[in-house]
N, C-alpha and C. Protein backbone atom coordinates (compact mmCIF):
# COMPACT_ATOMS: atom_id res chain seq x y z
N UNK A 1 52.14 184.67 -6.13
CA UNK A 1 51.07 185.49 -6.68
C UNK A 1 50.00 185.70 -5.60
N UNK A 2 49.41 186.63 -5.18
CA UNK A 2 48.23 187.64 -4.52
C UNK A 2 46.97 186.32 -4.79
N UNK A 3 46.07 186.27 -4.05
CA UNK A 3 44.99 185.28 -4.11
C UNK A 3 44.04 186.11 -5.06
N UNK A 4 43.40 185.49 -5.63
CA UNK A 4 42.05 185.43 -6.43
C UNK A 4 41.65 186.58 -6.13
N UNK A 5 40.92 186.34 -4.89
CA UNK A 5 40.18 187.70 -4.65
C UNK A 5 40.69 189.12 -4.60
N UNK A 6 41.62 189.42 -3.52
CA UNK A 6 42.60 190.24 -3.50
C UNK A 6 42.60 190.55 -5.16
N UNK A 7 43.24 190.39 -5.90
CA UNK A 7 43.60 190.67 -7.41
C UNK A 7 42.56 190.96 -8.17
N UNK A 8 41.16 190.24 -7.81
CA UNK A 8 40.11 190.81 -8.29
C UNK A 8 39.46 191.69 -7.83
N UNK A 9 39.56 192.08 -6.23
CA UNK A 9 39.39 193.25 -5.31
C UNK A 9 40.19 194.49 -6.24
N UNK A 10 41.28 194.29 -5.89
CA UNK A 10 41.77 195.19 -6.51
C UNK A 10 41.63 195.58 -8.06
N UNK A 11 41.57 195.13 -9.04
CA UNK A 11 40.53 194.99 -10.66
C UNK A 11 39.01 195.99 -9.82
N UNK A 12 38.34 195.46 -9.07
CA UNK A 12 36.77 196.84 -8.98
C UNK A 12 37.40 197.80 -8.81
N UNK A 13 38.26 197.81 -7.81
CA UNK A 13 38.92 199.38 -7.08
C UNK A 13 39.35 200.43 -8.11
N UNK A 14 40.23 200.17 -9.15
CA UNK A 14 40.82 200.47 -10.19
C UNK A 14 39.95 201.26 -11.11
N UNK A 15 38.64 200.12 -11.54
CA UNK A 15 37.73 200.58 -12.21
C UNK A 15 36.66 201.60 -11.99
N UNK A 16 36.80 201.22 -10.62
CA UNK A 16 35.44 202.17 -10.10
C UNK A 16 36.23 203.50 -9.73
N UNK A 17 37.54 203.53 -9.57
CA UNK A 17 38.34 205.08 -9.61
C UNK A 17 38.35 205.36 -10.72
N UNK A 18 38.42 204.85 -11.65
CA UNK A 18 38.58 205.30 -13.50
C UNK A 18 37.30 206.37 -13.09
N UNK A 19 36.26 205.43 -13.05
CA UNK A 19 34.99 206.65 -13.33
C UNK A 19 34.88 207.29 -12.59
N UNK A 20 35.11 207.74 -11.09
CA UNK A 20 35.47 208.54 -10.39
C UNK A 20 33.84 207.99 -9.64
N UNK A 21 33.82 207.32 -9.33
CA UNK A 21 32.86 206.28 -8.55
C UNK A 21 33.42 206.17 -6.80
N UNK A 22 31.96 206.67 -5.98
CA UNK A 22 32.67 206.48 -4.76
C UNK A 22 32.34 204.74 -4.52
N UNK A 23 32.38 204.57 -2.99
CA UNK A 23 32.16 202.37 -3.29
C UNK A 23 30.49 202.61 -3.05
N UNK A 24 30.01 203.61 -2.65
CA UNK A 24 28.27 203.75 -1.73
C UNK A 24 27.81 204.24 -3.42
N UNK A 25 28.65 204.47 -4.57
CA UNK A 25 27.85 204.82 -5.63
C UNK A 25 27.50 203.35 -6.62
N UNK A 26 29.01 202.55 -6.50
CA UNK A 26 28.97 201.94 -7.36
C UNK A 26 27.96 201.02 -6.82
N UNK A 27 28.10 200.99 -5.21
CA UNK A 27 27.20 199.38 -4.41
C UNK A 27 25.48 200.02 -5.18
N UNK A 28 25.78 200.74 -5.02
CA UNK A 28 24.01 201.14 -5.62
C UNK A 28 23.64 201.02 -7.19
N UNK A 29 24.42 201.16 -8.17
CA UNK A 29 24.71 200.91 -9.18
C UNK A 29 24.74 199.20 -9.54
N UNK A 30 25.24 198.34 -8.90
CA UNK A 30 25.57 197.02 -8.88
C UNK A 30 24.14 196.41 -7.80
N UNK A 31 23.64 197.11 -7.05
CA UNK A 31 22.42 196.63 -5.90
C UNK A 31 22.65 195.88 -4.60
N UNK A 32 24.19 196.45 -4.03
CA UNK A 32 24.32 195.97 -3.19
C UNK A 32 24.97 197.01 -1.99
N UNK A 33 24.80 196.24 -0.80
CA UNK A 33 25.63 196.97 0.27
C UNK A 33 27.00 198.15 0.23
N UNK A 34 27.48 199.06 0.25
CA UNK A 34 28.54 199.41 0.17
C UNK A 34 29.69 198.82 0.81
N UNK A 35 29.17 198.21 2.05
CA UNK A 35 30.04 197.33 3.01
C UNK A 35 30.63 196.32 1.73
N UNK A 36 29.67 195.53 1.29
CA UNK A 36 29.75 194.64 0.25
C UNK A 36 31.06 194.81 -0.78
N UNK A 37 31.08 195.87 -1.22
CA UNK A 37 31.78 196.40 -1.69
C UNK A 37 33.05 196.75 -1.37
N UNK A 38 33.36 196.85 -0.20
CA UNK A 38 34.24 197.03 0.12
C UNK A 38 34.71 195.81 0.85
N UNK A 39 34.00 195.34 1.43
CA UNK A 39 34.63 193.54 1.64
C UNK A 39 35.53 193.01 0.08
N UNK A 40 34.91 193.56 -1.05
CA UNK A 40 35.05 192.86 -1.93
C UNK A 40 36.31 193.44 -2.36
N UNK A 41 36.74 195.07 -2.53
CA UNK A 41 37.61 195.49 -2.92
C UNK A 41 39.10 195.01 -1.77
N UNK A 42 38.82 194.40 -0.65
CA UNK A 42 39.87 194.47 0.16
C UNK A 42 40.19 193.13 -0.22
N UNK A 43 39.47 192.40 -0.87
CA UNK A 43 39.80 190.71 -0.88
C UNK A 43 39.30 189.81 0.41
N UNK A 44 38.19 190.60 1.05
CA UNK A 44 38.02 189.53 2.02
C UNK A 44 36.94 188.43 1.44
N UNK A 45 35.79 189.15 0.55
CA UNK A 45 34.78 188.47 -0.53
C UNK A 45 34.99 188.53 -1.77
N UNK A 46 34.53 187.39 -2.39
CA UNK A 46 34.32 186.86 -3.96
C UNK A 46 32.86 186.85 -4.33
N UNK A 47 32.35 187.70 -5.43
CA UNK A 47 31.57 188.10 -5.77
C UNK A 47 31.14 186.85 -6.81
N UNK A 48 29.42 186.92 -6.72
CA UNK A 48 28.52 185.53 -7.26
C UNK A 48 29.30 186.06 -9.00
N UNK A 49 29.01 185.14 -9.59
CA UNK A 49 28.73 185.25 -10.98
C UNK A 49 27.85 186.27 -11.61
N UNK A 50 26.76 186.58 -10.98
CA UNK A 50 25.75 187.62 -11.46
C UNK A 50 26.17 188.90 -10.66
N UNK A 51 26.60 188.98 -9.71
CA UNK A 51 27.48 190.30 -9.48
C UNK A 51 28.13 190.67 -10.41
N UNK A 52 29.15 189.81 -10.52
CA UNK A 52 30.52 190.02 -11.71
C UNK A 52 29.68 190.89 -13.09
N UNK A 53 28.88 190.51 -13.25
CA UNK A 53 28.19 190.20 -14.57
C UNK A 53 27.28 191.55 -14.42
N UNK A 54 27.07 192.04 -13.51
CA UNK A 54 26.61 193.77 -12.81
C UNK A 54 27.44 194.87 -13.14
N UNK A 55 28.64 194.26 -12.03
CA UNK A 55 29.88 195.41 -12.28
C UNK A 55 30.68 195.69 -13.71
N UNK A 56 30.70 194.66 -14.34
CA UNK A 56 30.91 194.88 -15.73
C UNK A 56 30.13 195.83 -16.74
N UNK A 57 28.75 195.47 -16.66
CA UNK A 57 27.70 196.25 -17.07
C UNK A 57 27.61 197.43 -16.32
N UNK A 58 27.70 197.84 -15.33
CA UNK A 58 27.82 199.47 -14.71
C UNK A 58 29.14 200.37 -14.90
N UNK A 59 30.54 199.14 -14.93
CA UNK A 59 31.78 200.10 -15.55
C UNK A 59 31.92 199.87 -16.83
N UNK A 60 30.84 199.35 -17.70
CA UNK A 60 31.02 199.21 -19.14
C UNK A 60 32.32 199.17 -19.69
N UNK A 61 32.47 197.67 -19.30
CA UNK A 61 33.58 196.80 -19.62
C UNK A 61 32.81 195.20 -19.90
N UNK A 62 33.87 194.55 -20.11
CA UNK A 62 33.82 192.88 -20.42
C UNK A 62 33.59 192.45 -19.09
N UNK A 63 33.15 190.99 -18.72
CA UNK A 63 33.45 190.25 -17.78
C UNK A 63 34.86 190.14 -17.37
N UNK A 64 35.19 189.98 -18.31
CA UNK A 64 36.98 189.25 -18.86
C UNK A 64 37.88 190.37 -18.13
N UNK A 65 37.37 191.47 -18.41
CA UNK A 65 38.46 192.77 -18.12
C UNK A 65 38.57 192.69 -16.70
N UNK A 66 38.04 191.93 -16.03
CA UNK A 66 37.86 191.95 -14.41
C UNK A 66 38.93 191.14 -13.98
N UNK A 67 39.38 189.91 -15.22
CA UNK A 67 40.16 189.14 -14.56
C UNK A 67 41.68 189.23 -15.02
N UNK A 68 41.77 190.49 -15.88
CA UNK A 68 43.13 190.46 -16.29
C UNK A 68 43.86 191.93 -15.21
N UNK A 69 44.80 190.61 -14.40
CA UNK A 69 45.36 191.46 -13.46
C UNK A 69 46.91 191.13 -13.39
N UNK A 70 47.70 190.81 -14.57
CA UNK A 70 49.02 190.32 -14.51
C UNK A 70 49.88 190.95 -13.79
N UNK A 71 49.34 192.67 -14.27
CA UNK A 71 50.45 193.77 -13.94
C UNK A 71 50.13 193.94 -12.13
N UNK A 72 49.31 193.41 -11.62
CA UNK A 72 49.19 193.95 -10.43
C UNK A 72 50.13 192.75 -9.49
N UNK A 73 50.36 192.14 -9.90
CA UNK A 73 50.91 191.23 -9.12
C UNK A 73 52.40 192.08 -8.44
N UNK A 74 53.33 191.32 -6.99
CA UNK A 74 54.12 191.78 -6.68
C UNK A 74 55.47 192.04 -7.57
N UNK A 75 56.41 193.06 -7.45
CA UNK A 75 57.67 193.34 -7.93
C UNK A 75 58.24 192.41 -8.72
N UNK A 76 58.62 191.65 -7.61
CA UNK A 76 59.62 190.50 -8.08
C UNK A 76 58.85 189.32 -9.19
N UNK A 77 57.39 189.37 -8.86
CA UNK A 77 56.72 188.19 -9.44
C UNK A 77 56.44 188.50 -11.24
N UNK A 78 56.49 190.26 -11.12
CA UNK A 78 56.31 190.84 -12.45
C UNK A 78 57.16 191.07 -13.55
N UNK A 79 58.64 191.14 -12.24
CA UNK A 79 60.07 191.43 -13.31
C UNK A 79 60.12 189.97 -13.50
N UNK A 80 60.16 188.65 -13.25
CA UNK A 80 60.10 187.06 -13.31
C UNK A 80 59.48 187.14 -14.90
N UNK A 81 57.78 187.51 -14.94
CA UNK A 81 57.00 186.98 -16.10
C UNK A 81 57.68 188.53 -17.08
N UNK A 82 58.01 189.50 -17.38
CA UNK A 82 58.63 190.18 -17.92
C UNK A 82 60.11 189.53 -18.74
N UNK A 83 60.85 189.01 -17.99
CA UNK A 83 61.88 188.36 -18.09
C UNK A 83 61.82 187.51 -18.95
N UNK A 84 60.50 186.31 -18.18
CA UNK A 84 60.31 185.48 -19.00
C UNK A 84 59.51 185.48 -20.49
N UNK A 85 58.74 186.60 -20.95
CA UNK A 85 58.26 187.10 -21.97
C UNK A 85 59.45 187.50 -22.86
N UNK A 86 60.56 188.64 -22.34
CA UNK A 86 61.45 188.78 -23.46
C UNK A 86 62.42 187.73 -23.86
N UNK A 87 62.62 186.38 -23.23
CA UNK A 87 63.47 185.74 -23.38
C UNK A 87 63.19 184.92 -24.41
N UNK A 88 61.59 184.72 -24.77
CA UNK A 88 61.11 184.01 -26.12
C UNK A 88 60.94 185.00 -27.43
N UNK A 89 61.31 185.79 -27.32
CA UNK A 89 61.19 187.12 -28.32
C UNK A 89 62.28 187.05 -29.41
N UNK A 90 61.88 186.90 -30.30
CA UNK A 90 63.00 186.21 -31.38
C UNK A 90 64.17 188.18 -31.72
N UNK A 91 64.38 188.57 -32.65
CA UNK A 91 65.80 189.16 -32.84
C UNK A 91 64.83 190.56 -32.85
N UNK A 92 63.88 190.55 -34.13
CA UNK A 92 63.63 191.66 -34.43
C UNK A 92 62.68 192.00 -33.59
N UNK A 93 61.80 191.14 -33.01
CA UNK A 93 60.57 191.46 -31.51
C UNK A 93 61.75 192.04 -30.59
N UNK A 94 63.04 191.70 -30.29
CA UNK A 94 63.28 192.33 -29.19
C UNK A 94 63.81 193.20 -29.41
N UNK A 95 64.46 193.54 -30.64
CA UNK A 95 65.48 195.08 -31.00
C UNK A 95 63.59 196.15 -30.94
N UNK A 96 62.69 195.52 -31.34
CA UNK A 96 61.42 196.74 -31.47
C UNK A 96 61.21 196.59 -29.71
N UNK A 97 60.98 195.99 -28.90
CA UNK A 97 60.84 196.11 -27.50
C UNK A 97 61.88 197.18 -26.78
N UNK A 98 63.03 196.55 -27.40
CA UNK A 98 64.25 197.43 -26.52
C UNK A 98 63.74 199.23 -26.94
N UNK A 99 63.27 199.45 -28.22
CA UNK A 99 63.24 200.86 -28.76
C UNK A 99 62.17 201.34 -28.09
N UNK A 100 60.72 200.61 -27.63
CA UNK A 100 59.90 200.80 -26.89
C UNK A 100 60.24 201.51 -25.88
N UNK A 101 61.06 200.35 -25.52
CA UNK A 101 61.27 200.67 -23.83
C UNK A 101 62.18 202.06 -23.37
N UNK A 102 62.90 202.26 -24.81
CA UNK A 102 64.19 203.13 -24.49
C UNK A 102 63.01 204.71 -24.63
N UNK A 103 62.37 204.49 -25.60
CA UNK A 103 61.53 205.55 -25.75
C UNK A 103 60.53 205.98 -24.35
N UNK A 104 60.03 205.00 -24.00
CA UNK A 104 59.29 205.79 -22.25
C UNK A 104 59.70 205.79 -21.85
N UNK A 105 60.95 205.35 -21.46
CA UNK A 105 62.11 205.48 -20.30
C UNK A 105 62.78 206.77 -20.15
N UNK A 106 62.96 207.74 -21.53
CA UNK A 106 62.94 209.13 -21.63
C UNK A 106 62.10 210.02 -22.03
N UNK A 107 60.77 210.04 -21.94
CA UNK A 107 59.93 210.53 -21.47
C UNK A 107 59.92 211.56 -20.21
């Protein structure tokens, strides 16, 4: 799995493209450097607690939403916890998953 930061770098990046946020808008929005910002989106920095607690409040989201990054993780590490999710899925969870899946898959 991708380190902490990195994964949470990538969680601002995400968000701050949702709103169509450049990084010199959001750093001003949050009260900091744009550099800052972008240290932060690359994973080289980890942002204080009261940052966190900024960027949430400027992309009007949770704290929490910052740290859910399962899906970003690599290929192999995602088809693994995928795998391992349908394999506890009792008869009728997985006949409704399989119909899920068959349905966006032809899309």
């Amino acid at each position: 799995m991708s380190s902490l930061k990195i994964l949470f770098g990538r969680k601002i990046k995400e968000y701050r493209k949702r709103k169509n946020l450049t990084q010199a808008q959001l750093a001003e929005m949050v009260c900091v450097d744009d550099k800052h910002i972008s240290c932060i989106e690359s994973g080289k920095n980890f942002p204080s607690s009261d940052l966190i607690e900024r960027f949430a409040t400027s992309l009007n989201i949770e704290p929490k939403d910052l740290f859910e990054f399962d899906y970003l993780e690599d290929y192999d590490n995602l088809k693994s916890n995928i795998i391992s999710m349908l394999d506890k899925l009792n008869q009728n969870d997985l006949t409704l998953t399989h119909k899920y899946i068959r349905t966006f898959l032809l899309k």
